[in-house]
Protein backbone atom coordinates (compact mmCIF):
# COMPACT_ATOMS: atom_id res chain seq x y z
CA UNK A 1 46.43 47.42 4.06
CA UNK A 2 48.99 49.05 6.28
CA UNK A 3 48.56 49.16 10.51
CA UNK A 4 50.15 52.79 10.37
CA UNK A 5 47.55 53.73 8.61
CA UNK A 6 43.83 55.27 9.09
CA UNK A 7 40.74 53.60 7.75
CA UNK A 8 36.61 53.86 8.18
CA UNK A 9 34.83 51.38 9.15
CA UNK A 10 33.60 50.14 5.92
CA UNK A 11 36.74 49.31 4.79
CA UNK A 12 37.39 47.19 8.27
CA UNK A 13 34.71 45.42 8.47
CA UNK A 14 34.84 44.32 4.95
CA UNK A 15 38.56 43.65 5.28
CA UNK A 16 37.48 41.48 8.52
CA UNK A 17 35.00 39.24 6.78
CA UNK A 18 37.60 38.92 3.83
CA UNK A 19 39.68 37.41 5.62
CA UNK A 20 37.44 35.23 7.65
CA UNK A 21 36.78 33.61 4.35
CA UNK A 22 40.17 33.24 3.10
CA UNK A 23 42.70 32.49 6.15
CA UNK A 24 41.90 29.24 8.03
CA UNK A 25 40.50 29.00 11.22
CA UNK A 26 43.55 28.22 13.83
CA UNK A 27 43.23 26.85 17.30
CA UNK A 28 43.44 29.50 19.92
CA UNK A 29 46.58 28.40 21.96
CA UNK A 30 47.13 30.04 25.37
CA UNK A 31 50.39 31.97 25.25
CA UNK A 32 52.97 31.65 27.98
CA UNK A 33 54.61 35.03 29.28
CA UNK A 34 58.18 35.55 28.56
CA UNK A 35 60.84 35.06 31.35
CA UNK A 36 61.83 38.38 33.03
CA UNK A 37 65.86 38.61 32.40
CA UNK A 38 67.51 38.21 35.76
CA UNK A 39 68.57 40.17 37.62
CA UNK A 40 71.98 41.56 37.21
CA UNK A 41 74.65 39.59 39.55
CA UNK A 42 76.87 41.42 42.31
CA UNK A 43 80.61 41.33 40.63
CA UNK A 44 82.16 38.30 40.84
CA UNK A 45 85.34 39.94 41.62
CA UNK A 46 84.59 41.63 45.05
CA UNK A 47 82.69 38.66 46.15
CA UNK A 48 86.38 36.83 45.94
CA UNK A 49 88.10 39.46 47.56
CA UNK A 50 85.63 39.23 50.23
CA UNK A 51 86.30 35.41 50.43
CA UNK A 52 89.97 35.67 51.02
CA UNK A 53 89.50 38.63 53.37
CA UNK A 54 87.59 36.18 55.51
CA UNK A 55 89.88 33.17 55.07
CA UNK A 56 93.03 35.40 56.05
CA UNK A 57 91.47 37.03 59.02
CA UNK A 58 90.05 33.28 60.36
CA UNK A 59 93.97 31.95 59.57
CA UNK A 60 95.60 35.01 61.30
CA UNK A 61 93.03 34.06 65.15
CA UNK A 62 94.22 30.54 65.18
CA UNK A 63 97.80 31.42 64.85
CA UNK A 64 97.25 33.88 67.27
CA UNK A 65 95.92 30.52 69.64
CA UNK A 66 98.55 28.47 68.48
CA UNK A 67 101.42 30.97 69.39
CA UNK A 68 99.96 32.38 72.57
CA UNK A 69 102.28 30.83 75.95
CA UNK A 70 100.23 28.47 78.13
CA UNK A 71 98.97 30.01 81.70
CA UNK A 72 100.72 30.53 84.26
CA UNK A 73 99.46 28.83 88.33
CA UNK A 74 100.65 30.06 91.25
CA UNK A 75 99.43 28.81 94.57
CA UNK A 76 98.72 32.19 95.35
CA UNK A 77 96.30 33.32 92.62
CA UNK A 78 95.82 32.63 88.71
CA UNK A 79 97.44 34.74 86.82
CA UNK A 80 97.30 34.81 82.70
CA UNK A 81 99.85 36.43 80.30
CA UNK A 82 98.18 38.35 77.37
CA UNK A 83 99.98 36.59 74.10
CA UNK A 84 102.17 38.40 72.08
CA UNK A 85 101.55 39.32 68.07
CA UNK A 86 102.60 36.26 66.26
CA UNK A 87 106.28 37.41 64.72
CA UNK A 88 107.09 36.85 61.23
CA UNK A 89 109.69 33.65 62.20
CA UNK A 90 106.71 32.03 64.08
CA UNK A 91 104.29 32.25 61.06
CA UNK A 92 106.56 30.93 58.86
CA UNK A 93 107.18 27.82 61.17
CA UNK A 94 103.24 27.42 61.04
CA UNK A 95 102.70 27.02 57.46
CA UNK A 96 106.05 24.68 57.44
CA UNK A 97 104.22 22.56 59.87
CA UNK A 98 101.06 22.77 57.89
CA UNK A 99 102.99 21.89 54.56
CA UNK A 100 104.92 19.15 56.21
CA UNK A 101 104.01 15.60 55.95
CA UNK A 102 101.54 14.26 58.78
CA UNK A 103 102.66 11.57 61.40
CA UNK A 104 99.10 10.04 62.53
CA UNK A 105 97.93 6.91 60.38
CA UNK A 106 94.39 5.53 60.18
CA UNK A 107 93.32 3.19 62.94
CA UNK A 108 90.84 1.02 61.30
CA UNK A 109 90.62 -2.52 60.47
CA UNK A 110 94.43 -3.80 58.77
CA UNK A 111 92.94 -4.82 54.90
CA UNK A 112 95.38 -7.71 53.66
CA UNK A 113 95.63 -8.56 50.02
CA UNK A 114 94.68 -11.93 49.19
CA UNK A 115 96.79 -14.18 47.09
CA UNK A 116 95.35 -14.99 43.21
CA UNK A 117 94.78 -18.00 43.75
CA UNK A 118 93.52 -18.24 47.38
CA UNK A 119 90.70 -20.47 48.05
CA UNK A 120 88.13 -19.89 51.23
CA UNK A 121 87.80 -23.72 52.71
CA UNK A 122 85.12 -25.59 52.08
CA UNK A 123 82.28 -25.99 54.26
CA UNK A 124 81.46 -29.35 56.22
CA UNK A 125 79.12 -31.79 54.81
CA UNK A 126 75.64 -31.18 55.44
CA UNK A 127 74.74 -35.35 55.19
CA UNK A 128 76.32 -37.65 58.28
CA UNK A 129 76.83 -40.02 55.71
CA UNK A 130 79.46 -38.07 53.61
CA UNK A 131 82.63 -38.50 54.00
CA UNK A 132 84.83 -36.15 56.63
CA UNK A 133 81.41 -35.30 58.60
CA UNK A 134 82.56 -33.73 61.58
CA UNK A 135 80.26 -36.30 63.83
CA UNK A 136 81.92 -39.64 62.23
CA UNK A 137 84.70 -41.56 64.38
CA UNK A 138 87.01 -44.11 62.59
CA UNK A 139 88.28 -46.84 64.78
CA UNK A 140 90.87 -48.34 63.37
CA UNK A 141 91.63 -51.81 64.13
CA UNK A 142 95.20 -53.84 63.83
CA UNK A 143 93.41 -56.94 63.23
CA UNK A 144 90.54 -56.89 61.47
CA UNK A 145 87.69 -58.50 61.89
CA UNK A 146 86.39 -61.38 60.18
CA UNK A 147 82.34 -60.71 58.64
CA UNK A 148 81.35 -63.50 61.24
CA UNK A 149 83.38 -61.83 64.00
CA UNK A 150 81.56 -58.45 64.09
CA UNK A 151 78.99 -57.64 65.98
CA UNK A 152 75.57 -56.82 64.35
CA UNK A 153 74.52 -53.24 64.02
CA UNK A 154 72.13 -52.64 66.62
CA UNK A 155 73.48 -55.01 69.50
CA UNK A 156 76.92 -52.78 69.04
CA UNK A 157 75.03 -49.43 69.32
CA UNK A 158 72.70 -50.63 72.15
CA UNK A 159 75.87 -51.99 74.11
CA UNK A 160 77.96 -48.33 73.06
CA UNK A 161 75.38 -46.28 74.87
CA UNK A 162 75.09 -48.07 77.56
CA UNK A 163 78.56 -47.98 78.36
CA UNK A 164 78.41 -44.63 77.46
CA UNK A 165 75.32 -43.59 79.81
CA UNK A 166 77.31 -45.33 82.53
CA UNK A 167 80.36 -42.55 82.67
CA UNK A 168 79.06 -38.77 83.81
CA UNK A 169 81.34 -37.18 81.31
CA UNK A 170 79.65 -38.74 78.07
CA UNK A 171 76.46 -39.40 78.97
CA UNK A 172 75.73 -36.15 76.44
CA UNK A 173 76.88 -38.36 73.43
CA UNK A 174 74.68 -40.71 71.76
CA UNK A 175 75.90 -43.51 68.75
CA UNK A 176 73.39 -43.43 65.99
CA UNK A 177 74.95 -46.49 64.14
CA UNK A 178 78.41 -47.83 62.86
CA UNK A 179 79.47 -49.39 59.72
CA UNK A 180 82.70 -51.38 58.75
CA UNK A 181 84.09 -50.14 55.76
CA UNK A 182 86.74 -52.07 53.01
CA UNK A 183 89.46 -51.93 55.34
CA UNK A 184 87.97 -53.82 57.95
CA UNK A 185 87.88 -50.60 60.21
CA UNK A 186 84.87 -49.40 62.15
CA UNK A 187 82.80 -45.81 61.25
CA UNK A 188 80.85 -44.77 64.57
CA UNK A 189 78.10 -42.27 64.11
CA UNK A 190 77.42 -39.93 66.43
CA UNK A 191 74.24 -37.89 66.23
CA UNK A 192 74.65 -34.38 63.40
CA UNK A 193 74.80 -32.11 65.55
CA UNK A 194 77.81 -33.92 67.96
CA UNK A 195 81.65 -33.91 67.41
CA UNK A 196 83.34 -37.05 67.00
CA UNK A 197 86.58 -35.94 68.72
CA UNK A 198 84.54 -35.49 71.97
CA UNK A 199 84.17 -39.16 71.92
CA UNK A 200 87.72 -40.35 71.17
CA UNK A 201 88.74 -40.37 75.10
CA UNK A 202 85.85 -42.69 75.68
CA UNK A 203 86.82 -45.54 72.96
CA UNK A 204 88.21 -48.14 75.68
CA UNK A 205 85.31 -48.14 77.21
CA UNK A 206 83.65 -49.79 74.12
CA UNK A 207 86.22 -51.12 71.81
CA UNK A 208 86.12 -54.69 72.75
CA UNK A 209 82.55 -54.51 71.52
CA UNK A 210 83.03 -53.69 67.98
CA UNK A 211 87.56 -54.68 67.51
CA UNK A 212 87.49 -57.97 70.29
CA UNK A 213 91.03 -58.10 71.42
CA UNK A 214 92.96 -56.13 68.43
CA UNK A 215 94.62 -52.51 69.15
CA UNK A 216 92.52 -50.00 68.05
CA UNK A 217 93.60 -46.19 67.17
CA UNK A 218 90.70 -43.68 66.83
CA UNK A 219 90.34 -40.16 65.07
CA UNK A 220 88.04 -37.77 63.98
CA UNK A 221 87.28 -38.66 60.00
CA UNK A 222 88.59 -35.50 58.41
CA UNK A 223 90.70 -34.66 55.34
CA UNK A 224 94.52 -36.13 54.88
CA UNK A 225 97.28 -34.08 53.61
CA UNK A 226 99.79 -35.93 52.00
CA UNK A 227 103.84 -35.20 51.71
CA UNK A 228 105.73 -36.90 48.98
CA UNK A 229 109.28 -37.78 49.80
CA UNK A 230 111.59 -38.26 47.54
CA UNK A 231 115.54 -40.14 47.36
CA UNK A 232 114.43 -42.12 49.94
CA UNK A 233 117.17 -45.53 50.57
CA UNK A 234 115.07 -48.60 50.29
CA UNK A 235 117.48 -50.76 51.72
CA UNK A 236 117.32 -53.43 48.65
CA UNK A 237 120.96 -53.68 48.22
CA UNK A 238 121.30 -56.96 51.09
CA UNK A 239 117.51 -57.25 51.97
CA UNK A 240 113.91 -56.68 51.16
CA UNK A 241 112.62 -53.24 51.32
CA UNK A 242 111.95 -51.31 54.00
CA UNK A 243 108.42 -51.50 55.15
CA UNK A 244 106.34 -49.19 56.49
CA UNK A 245 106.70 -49.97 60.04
CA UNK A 246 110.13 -49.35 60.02
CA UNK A 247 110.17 -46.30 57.57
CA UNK A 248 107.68 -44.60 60.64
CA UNK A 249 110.07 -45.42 63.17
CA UNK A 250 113.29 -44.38 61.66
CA UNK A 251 111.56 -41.36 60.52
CA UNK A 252 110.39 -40.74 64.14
CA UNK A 253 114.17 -41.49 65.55
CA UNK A 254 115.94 -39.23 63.05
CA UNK A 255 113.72 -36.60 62.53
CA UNK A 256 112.05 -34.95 65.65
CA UNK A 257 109.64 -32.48 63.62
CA UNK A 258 108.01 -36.31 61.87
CA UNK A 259 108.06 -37.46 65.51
CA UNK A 260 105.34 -34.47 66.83
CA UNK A 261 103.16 -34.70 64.08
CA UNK A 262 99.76 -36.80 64.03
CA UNK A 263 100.32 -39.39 61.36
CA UNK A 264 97.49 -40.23 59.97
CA UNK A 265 99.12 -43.03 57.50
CA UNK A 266 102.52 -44.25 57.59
CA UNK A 267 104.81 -44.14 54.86
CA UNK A 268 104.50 -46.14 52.22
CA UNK A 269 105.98 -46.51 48.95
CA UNK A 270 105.32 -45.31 45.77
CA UNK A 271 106.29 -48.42 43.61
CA UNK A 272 105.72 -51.82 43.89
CA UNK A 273 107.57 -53.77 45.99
CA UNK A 274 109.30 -56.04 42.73
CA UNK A 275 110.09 -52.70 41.91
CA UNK A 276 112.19 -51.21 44.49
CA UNK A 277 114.40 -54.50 44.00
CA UNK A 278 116.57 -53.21 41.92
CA UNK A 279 116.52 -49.15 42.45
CA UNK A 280 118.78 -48.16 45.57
CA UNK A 281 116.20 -45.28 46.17
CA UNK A 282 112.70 -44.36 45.62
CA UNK A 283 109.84 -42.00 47.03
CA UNK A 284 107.68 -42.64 49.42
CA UNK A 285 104.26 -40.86 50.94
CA UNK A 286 102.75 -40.37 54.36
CA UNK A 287 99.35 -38.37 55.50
CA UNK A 288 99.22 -35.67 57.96
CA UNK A 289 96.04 -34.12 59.58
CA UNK A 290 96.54 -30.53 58.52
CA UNK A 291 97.82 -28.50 55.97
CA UNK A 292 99.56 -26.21 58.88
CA UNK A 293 101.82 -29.70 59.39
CA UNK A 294 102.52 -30.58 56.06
CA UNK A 295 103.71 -27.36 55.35
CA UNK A 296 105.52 -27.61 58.25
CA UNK A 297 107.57 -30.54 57.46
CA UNK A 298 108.38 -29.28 54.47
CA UNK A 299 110.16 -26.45 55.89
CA UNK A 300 112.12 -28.08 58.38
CA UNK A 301 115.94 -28.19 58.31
CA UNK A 302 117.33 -31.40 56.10
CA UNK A 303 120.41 -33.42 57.25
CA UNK A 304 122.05 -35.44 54.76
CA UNK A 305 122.93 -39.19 56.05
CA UNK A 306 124.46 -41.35 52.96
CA UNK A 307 123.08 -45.04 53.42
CA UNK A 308 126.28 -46.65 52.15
CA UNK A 309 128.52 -45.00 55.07
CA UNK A 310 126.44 -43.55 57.29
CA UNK A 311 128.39 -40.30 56.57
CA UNK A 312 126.36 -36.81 57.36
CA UNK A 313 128.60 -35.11 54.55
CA UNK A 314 126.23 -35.81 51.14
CA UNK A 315 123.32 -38.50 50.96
CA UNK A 316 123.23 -41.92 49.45
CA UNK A 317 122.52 -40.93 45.93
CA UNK A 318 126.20 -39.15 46.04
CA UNK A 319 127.56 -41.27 47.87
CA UNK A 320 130.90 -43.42 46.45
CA UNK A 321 132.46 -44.81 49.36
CA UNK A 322 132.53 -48.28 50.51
CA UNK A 323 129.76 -50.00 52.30
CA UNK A 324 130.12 -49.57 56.26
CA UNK A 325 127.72 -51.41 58.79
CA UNK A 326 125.46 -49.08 60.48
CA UNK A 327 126.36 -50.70 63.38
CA UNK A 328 129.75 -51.45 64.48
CA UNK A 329 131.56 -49.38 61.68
CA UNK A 330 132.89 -52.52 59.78
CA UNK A 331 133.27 -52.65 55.94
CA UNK A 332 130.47 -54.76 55.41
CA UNK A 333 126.42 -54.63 54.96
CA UNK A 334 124.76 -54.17 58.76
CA UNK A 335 122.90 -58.03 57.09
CA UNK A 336 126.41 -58.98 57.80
CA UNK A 337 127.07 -57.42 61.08
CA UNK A 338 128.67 -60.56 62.99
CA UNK A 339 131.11 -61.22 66.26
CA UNK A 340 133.65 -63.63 65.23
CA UNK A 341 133.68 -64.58 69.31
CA UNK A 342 129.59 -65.32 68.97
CA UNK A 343 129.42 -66.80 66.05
CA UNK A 344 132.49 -69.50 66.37
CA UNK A 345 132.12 -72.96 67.80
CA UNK A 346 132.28 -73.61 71.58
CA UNK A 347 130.41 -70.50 72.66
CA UNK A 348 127.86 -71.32 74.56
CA UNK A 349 125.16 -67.87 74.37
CA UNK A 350 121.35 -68.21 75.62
CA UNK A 351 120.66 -64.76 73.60
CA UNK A 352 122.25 -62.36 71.21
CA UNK A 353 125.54 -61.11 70.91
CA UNK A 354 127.50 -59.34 74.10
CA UNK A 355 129.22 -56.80 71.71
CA UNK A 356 129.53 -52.95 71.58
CA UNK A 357 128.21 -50.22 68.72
CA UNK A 358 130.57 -48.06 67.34
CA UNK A 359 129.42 -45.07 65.48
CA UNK A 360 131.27 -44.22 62.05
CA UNK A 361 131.04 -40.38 63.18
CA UNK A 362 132.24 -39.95 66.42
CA UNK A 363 133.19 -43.55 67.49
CA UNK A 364 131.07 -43.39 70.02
CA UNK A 365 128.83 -46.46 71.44
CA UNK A 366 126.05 -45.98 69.42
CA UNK A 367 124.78 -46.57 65.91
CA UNK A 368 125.72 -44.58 63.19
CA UNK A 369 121.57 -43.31 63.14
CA UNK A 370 121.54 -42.23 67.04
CA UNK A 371 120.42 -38.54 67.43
CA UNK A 372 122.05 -38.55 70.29
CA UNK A 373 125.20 -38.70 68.37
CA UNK A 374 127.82 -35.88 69.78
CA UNK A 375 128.10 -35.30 65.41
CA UNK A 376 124.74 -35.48 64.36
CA UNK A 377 123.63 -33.12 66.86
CA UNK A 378 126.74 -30.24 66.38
CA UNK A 379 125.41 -30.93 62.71
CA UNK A 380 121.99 -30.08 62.98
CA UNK A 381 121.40 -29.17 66.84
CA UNK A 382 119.45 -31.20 69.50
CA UNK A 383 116.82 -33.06 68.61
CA UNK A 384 114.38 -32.46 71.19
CA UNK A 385 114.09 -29.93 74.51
CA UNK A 386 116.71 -30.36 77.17
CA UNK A 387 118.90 -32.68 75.21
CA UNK A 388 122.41 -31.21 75.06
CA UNK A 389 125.58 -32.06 73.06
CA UNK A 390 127.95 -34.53 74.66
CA UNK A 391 131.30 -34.85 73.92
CA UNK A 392 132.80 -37.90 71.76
CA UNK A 393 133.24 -41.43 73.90
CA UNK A 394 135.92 -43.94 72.58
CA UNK A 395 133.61 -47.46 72.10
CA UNK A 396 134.96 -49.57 74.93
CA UNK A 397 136.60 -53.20 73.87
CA UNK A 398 134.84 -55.82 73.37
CA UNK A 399 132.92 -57.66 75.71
CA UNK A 400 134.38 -61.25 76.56
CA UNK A 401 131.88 -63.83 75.86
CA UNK A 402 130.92 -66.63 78.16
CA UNK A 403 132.64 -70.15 76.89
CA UNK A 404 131.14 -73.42 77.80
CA UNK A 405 131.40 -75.00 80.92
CA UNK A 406 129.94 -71.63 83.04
CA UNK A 407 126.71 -71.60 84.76
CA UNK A 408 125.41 -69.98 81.13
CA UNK A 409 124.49 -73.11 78.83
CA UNK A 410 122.97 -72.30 75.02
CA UNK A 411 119.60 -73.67 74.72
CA UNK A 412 118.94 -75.59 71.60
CA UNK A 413 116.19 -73.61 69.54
CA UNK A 414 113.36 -75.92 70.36
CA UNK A 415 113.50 -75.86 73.76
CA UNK A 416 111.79 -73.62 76.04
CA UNK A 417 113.37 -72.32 79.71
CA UNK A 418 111.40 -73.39 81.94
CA UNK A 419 111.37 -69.72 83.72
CA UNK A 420 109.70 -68.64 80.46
CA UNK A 421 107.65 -70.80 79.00
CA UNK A 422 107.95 -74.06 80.91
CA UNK A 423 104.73 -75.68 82.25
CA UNK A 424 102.84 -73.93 85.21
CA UNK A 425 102.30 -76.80 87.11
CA UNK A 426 103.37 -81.10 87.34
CA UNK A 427 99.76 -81.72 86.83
CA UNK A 428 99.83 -79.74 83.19
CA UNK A 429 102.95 -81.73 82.11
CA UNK A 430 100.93 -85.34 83.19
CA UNK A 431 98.10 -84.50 81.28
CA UNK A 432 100.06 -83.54 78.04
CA UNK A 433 102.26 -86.74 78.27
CA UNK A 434 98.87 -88.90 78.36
CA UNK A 435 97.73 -87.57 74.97
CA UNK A 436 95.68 -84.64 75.68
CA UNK A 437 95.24 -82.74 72.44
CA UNK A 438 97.30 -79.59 72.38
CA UNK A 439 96.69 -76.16 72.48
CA UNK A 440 96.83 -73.60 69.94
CA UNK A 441 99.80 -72.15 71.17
CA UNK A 442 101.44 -75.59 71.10
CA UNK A 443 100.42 -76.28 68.23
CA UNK A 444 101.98 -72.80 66.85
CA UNK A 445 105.53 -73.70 69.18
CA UNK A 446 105.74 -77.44 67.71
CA UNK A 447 104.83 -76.10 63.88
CA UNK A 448 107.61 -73.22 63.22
CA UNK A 449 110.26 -74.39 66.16
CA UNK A 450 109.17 -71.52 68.68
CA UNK A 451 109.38 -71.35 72.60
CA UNK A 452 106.17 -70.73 74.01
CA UNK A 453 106.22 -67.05 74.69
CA UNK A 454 106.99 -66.52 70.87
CA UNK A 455 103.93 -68.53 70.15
CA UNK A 456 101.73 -66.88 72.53
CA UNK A 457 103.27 -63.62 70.96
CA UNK A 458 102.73 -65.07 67.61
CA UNK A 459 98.93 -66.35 68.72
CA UNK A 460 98.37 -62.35 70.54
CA UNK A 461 99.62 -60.78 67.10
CA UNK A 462 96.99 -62.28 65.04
CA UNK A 463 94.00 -62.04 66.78
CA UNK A 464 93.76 -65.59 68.57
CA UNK A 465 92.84 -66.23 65.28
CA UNK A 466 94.89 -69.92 64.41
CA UNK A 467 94.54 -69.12 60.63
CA UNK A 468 95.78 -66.16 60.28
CA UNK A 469 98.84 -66.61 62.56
CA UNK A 470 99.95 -70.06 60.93
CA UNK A 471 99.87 -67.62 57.63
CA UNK A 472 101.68 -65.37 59.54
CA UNK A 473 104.17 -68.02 60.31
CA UNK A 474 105.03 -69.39 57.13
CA UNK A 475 105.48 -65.70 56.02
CA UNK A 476 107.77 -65.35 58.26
CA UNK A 477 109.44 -68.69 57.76
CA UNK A 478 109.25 -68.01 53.88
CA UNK A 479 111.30 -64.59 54.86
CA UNK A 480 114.00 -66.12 56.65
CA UNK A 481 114.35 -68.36 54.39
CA UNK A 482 115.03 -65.66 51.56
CA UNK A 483 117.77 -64.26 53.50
CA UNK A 484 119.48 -67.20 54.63
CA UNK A 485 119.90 -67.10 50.77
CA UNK A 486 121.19 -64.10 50.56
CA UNK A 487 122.98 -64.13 53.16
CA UNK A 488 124.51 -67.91 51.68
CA UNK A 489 125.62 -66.13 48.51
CA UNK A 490 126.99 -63.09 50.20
CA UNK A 491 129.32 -65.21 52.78
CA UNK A 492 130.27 -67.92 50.05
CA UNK A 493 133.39 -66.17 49.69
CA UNK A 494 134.47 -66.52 53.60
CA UNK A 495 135.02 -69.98 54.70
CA UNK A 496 136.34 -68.74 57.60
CA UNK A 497 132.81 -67.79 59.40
CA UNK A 498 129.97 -70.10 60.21
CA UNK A 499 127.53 -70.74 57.64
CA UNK A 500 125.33 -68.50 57.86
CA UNK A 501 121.96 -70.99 57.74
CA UNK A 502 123.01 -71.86 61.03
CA UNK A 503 124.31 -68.81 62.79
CA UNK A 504 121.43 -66.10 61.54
CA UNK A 505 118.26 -66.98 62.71
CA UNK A 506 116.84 -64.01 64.31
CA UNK A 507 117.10 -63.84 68.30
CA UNK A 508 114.64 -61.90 70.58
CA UNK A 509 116.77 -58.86 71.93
């Protein structure tokens, strides 16, 4: 069957239910309209044209602003000037200025790139009882004390705060407990939420309660930072090494950057001392409070000093030259360093030599180490503010010493002046002749051959502790006995001079 063509309705309906029978029944879906086509666009081309017509007559007004002359005020009246059309010169010095590169820079916040292998700090412990909490004081203490010495916990905290309470300006600050730790120093706890350095002006109230008589030095228990130094002259060639006590203060007299910074641990060495008996140099280490100063004294300027002659030209591992006392200048160890005058018989001297330094550098009357040396400090500059250079001084001769037979008398080594350590009173000097028992300090005098102010100094330095300063004693006896040694074997060769065992015993200066 066509659609063009004509049929009756026989034929339809039969055709209808024909195909009812034979096609299968679909689903009736609903059926969306078609989209309408849109609507034809303007031309793209005039709609740029009137884009640019725009943008050239907006560019063309604000050069016409730009070029037009300010105003004109008179007193009399205002007057205004009608601006002229922009010339062809002036709009070409516009779009120069608009092509040129701009002057003005952002104002914000300066962005800083941070180094690869920057680390932010750590924070503070959260527990008191860690280590570097910001509310724990260490109280160092020369002398130790002894476990049946110290104080028990809570009498020394009750006692702390009271003294405390008793001073307006820390009655704010309250001691929670303290602990002694390996080293025989003190850890005060202050409450968490209190800084420990608020308390370190306050420590002589208290320190006699928890160090008795000993010296005490007190700081905040935070991080060290520790500087290595290295070619450091251990002094082993006519003596034992240098200890740390005097490393610290020839480091603080040479070197004026070491002398401003907090030490919080002297130098020490890095060896042991059988070690450093046979090296000439070594390394040693000391602890700072901040990385800001150990960074610091790494940077500062270096002047070379050669131990062997004192010379500011190259330092001792260079050095070739002969031996010279740091002294006097002489070609011999400063062990050595001895007045021919002092030292020979008839002299009668109550206390060291009468002589004169002489530098090696300038010859002036000094020792070779002095930063106030006219050389040292052209070499590397005054040490410290308002010190200025001074010109070379010639030493002087030397001094004449008094002979015997003068109102000066030497005093034999066990006896004591009477102006310094004699007896305070007739009664004192009955009672000891009867058989009184003596003192301590006697004791220490009659036991190593001291006067009585060197055994009170010896009895002071230990803690009035008779133990530890008869140890302290025979250390020091056992010391001067090794040099008097060395000193033996170094003289053996010059008959000439006293023996030394009699003529070096160290002298109070």
């Amino acid at each position: 069957m066509s659609i063009h063509a004509e049929y009756s309705q026989s034929i339809t309906s039969n055709a209808d239910a024909i195909a009812r029978k034979v096609v299968p029944k679909q689903r009736e879906t609903k059926r969306t309209p078609k989209p309408k086509p849109p609507a034809p666009a303007a031309d793209p081309l005039r709609e740029i044209m009137k884009g640019l017509n725009a943008l050239t007559n907006r560019m063309e007004g604000i050069e016409k602003r730009l070029d037009a002359p300010a105003p004109t005020r008179t007193t009399a009246a205002r007057t205004t000037t009608t601006p002229a059309p922009p010339s062809q010169a002036a709009r070409a010095a516009t779009a120069r200025a608009k092509t040129a590169p701009r002057d003005n820079y952002a104002s914000g916040e300066v962005i800083k790139p941070k180094p690869k292998n920057a680390q932010p700090p750590r924070p503070a412990p959260s527990n008191p009882m860690a280590p570097h909490h910001p509310s724990r004081l260490i109280v160092e203490i020369r002398y130790g004390l002894s476990p049946e010495e110290r104080p028990t916990e809570r009498d020394a905290v009750r006692e702390i705060n009271e003294k405390l309470q008793e001073n307006e300006d820390s009655k704010g600050l309250r001691v929670v407990t303290i602990k002694y730790n390996v080293h025989a120093n003190c850890v005060v706890f202050l409450r968490p939420d209190q800084d420990a350095r608020e308390l370190i002006p306050f420590v002589p109230c208290f320190q006699h309660i928890i160090a008795g008589n000993s010296e005490v030095r007190a700081r905040a228990d935070q991080k060290w930072f520790k500087v290595q130094l290295n070619g450091v002259y251990t002094g082993t060639d006519y003596r034992p090494p240098y200890t740390p006590d005097e490393l610290h203060e020839q480091l603080c007299e040479n070197n004026p950057e070491y002398a401003n910074l907090q030490i919080l641990q002297k130098p020490r060495w890095m060896r042991a001392a059988s070690d450093l008996e046979n090296m000439s140099q070594s390394s040693v280490v000391f602890a700072v409070s901040s990385e800001a100063e150990a960074s610091r004294i790494l940077q500062c300027k270096v002047l070379a000093i050669a131990g062997r002659c004192w010379s500011f030209d190259h330092p001792y591992v260079r050095c070739k030259k002969t031996i010279t006392c740091r002294r006097c200048g002489a070609a011999h160890a400063e062990a050595g360093h001895q007045c021919e005058d002092c030292t020979s018989d008839g002299v009668a001297m109550t206390g060291s030599c009468l002589h004169t330094e002489k530098c090696v550098n300038c010859s002036g009357a000094h020792p070779a180490t002095d930063r106030q040396c006219p050389e040292r400090q052209r070499r590397l500059g005054p040490t410290r503010e308002g010190e200025s250079t001074k010109k070379a001084q010639k030493a002087p001769g030397w001094q004449t010493v008094q002979r015997k037979g003068t109102s000066q008398q030497r005093a034999p080594r066990n006896s004591e002046p009477r102006s310094q350590g004699g007896y305070a009173n007739a009664f004192a000097a009955l009672e000891t002749e009867e058989g009184e028992v003596p003192t301590e300090i006697e004791q220490l005098a009659s036991r190593f051959m001291l006067a009585e102010h060197e055994a009170q100094q010896l009895w002071d330095d230990n803690g009035k502790n008779m133990a530890r300063a008869v140890a302290a004693g025979e250390a020091h006896v056992r010391q001067q006995q090794a040099e008097d040694q060395e000193m033996e074997s170094m003289y053996a060769t010059q008959p000439q001079r006293r023996s030394p065992t009699t003529a070096t015993r160290p002298t109070n200066q």
